[in-house]
Protein backbone atom coordinates (compact mmCIF):
# COMPACT_ATOMS: atom_id res chain seq x y z
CA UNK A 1 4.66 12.67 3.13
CA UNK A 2 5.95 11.80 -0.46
CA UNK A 3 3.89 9.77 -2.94
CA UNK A 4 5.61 8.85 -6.22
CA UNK A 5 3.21 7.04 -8.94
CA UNK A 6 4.84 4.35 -11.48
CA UNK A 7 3.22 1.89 -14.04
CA UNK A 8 5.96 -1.03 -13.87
CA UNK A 9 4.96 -3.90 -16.48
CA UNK A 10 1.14 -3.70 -15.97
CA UNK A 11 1.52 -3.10 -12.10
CA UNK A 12 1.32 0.21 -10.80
CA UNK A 13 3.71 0.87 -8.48
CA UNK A 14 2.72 3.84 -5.11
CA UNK A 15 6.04 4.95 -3.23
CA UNK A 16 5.15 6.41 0.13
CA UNK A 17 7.57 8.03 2.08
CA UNK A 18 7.63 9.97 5.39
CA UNK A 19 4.76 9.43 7.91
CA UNK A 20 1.25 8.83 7.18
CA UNK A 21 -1.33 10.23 9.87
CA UNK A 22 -4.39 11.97 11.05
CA UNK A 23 -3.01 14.70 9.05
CA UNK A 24 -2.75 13.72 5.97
CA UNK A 25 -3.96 9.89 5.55
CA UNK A 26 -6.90 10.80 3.55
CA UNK A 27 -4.30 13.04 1.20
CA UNK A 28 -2.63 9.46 0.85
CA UNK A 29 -6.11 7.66 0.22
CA UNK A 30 -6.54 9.77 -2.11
CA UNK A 31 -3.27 9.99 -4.14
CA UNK A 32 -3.80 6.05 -4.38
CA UNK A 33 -7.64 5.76 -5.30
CA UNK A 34 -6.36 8.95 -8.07
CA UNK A 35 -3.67 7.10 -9.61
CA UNK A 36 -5.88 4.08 -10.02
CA UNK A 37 -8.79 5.96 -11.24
CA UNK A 38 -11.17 3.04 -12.44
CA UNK A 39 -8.22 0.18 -13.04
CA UNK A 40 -8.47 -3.24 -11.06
CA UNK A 41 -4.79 -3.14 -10.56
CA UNK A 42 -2.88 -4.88 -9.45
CA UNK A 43 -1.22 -2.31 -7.24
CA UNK A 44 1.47 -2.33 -4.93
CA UNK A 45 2.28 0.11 -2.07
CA UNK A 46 5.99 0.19 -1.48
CA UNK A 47 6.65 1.22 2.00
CA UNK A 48 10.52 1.37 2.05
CA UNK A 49 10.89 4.85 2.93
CA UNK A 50 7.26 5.32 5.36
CA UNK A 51 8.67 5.86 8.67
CA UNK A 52 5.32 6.21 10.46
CA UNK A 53 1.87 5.29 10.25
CA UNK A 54 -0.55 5.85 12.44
CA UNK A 55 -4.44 4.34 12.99
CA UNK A 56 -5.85 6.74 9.84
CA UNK A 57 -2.53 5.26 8.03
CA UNK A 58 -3.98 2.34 8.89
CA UNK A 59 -7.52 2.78 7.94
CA UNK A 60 -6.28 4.43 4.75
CA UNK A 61 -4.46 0.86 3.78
CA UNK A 62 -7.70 -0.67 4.56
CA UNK A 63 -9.80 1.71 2.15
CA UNK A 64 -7.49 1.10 -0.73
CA UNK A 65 -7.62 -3.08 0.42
CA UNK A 66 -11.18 -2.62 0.22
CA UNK A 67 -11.38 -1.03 -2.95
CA UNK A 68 -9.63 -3.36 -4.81
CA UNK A 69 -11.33 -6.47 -3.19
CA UNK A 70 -14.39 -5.41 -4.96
CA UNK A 71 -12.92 -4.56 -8.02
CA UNK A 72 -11.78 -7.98 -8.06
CA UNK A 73 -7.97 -6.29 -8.26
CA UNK A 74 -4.32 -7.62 -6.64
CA UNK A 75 -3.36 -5.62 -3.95
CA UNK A 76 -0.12 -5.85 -1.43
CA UNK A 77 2.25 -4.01 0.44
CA UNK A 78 6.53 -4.35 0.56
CA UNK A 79 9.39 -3.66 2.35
CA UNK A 80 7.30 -2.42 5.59
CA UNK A 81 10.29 -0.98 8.15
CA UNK A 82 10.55 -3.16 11.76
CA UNK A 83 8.30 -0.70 13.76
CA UNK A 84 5.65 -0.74 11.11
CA UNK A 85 5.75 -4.72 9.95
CA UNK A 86 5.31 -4.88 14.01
CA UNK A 87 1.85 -2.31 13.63
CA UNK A 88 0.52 -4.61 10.94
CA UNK A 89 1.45 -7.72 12.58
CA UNK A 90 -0.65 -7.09 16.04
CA UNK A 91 -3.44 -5.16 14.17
CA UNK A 92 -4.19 -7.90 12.34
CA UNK A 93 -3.67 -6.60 8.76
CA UNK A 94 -1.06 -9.00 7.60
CA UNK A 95 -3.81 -11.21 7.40
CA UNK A 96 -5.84 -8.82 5.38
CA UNK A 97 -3.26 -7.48 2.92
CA UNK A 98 -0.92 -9.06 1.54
CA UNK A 99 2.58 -8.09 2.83
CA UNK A 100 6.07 -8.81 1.16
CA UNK A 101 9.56 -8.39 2.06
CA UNK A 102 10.99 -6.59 -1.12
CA UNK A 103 9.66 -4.90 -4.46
CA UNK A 104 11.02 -7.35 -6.18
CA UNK A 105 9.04 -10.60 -4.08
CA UNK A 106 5.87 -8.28 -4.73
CA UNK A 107 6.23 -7.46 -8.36
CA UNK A 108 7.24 -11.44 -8.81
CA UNK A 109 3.97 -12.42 -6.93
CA UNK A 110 2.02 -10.40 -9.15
CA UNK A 111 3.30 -11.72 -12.37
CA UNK A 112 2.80 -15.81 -11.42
């Protein structure tokens, strides 16, 4: 697993790439709750290159989720790969996080 860290116009910006898992979600949980350090966001998790995740992946996402919902902070997710928009789909957490096709959709959600 890969995390790259970018401030883009007042949103910060978490790359993950590779496979998130028993192994190394809380590495990932982490990297995130480092990078935002006491910020409110808004933050965005681009998932473009993740090519796995499994439950502690998932439970990860929902640490971070929770984290910001009491900081009062914006949090999504984009470009989630078929398997994986399938995982958050019949888990349920499409309803909890917000999920968006692109960067792009994201970063434009954040800004209106």
């Amino acid at each position: 697993m890969q995390i790259n860290v970018e401030p883009h116009n007042g949103t910060l910006v978490v790359a993950v790439e590779g496979r998130i898992d028993g192994t190394n979600a809380m590495e990932f949980q982490s990297a995130v709750h480092d990078a935002l350090g006491e910020g409110t966001g808004p933050l965005l998790i681009d998932c473009e290159t993740l090519s796995y995740t499994s439950s502690a992946g998932l439970r990860a996402f929902l640490s971070i989720a929770k984290l910001l919902q009491r900081r009062k902070g914006k949090f999504a997710i984009c470009s989630l790969s078929g398997m994986i928009a399938q995982i958050f789909q019949i888990s349920g957490f499409d309803q909890i996080i917000s999920v968006h096709a692109s960067r792009e959709e994201a970063l434009g959600d954040f800004d209106s």
